[in-house]
Protein backbone atom coordinates (compact mmCIF):
# COMPACT_ATOMS: atom_id res chain seq x y z
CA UNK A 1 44.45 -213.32 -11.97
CA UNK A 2 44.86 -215.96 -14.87
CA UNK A 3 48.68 -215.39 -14.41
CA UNK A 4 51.25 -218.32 -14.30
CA UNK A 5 53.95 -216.97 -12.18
CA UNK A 6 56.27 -219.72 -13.05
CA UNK A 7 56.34 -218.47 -16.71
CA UNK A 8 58.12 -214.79 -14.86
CA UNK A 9 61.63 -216.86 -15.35
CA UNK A 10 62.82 -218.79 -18.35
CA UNK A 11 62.75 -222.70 -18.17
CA UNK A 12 66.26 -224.23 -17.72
CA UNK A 13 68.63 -223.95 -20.99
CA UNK A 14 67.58 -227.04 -23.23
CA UNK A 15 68.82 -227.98 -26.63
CA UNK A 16 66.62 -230.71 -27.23
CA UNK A 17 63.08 -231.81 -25.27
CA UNK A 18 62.36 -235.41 -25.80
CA UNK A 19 58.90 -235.30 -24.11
CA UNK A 20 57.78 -232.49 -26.09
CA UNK A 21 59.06 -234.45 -29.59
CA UNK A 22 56.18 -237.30 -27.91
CA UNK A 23 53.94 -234.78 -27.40
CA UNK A 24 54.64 -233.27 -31.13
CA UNK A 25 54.85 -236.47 -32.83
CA UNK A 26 51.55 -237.92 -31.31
CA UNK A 27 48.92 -234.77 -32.77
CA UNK A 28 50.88 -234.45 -35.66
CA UNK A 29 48.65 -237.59 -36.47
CA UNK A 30 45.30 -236.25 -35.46
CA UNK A 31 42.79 -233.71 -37.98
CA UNK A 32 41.76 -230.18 -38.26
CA UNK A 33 38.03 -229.51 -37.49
CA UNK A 34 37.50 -225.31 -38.40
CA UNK A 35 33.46 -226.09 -37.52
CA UNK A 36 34.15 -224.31 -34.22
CA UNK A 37 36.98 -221.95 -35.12
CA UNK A 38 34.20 -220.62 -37.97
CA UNK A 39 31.15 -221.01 -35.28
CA UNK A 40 32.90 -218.38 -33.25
CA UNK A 41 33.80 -216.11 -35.86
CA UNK A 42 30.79 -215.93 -37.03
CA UNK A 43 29.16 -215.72 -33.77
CA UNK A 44 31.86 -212.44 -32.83
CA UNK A 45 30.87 -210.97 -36.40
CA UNK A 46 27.10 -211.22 -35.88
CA UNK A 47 27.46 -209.16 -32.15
CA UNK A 48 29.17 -206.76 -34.72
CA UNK A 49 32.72 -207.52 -33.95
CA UNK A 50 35.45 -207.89 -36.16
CA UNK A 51 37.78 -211.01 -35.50
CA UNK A 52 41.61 -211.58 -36.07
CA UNK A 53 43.73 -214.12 -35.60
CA UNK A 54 47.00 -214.35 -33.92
CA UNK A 55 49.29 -217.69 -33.92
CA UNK A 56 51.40 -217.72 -31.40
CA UNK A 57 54.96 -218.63 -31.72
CA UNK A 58 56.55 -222.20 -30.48
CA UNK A 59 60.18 -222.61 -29.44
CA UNK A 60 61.00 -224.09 -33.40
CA UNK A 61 64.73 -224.39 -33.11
CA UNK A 62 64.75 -226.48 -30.17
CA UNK A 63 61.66 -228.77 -31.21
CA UNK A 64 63.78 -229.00 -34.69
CA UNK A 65 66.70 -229.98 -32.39
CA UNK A 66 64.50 -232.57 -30.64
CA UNK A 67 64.07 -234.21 -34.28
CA UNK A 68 59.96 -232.54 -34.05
CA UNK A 69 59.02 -232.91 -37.86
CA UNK A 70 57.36 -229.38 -37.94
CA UNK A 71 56.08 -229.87 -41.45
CA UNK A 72 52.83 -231.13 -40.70
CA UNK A 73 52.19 -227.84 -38.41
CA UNK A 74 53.46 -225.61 -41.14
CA UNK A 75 50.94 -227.48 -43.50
CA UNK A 76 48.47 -226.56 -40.65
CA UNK A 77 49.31 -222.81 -40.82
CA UNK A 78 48.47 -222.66 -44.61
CA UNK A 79 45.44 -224.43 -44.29
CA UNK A 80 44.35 -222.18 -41.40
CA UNK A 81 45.66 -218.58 -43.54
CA UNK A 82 43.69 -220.48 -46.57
CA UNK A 83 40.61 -220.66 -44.45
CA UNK A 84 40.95 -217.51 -42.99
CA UNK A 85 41.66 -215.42 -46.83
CA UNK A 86 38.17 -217.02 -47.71
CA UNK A 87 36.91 -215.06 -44.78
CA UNK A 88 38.22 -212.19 -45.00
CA UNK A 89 39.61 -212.92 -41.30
CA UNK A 90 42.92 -211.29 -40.75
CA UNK A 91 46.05 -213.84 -39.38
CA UNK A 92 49.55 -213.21 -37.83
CA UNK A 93 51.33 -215.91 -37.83
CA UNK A 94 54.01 -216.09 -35.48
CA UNK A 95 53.99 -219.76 -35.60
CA UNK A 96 56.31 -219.92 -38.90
CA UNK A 97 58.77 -217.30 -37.47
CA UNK A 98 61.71 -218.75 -35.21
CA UNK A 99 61.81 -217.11 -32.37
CA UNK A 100 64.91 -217.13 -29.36
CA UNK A 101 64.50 -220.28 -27.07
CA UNK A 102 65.13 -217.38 -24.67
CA UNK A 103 61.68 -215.93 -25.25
CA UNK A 104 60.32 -218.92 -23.84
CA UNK A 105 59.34 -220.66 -20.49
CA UNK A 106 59.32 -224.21 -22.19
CA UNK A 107 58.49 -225.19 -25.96
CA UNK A 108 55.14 -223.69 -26.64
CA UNK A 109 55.01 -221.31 -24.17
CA UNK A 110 56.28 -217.85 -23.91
CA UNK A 111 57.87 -216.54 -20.59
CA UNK A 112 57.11 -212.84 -19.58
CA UNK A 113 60.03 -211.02 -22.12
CA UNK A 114 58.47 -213.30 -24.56
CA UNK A 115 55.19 -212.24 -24.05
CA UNK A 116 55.68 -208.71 -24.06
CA UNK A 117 57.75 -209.50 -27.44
CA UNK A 118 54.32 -211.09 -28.41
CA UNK A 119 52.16 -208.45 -27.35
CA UNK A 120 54.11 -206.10 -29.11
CA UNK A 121 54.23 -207.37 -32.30
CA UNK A 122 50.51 -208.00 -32.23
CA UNK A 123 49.74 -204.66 -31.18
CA UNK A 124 51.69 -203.73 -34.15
CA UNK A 125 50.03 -205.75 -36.46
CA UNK A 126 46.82 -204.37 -34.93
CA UNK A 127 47.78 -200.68 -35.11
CA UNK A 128 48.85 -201.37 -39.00
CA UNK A 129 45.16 -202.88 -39.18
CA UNK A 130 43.71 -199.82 -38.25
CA UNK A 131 45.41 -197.37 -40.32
CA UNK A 132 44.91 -199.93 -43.48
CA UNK A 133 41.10 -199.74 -42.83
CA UNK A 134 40.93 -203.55 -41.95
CA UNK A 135 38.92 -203.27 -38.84
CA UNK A 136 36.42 -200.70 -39.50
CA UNK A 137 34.31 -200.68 -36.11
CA UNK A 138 37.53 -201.88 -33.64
CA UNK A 139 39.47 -198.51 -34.03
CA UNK A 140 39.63 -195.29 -32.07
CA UNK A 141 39.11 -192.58 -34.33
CA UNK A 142 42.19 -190.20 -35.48
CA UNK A 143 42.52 -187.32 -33.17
């Protein structure tokens, strides 16, 4: 089904995560490459569809905990909503926003409350789309 049952139940309570500092630490050094990221939109816009995208939220208070410097990833996120403006391509960045380490299975993933939180507030954002005109062919018309 694509489903991780493990992520049904929060991870154990943790105030810092060493590995996942490692983990952070090591791409923070790599680069950004958009040559696929604007491959696919542009591939989704020529079948006629109109792309978004949605950054998904991290566990930020315990990575900040951890001693994660999350300043090159924030950098990241305004390079990516830079990108997308030039496109036109609509972002929601839940990246930025600190979220509860309760939403979460482990750092960068979100466990099933957290998900739903997720799905939620992208539905949201999508509904708010609609009614703003944003996504002219993605919408079901008004009643």
């Amino acid at each position: 089904t694509g489903e991780v049952f493990d992520y049904h139940s929060r991870s154990l309570p943790v105030t810092v995560d060493r590995t996942n500092k490692k983990i952070f630490d090591r791409i923070a050094t790599g680069t950004i490459d958009f040559e696929p990221l604007e491959s696919l939109v542009d591939s989704l816009r020529d079948q006629g569809t109109t792309p978004v995208l949605a950054l998904g939220p991290i566990d930020r208070s315990v990575l900040v905990a951890s001693g994660v410097d999350l300043a090159p990833y924030d950098d990241l996120v305004a390079e990516i909503e830079a990108w997308a403006d030039e496109r036109d391509l609509p972002v929601n960045d839940a990246f930025s926003d600190t979220w509860s380490p309760d939403d979460f299975h482990d750092r960068t993933h979100l466990d099933l409350a957290g998900s739903k939180r997720w799905s939620a507030q992208v539905g949201t954002w999508l509904a708010e789309l609609c009614e703003a005109g944003t996504l002219p062919d993605a919408c079901a018309p008004a009643p």
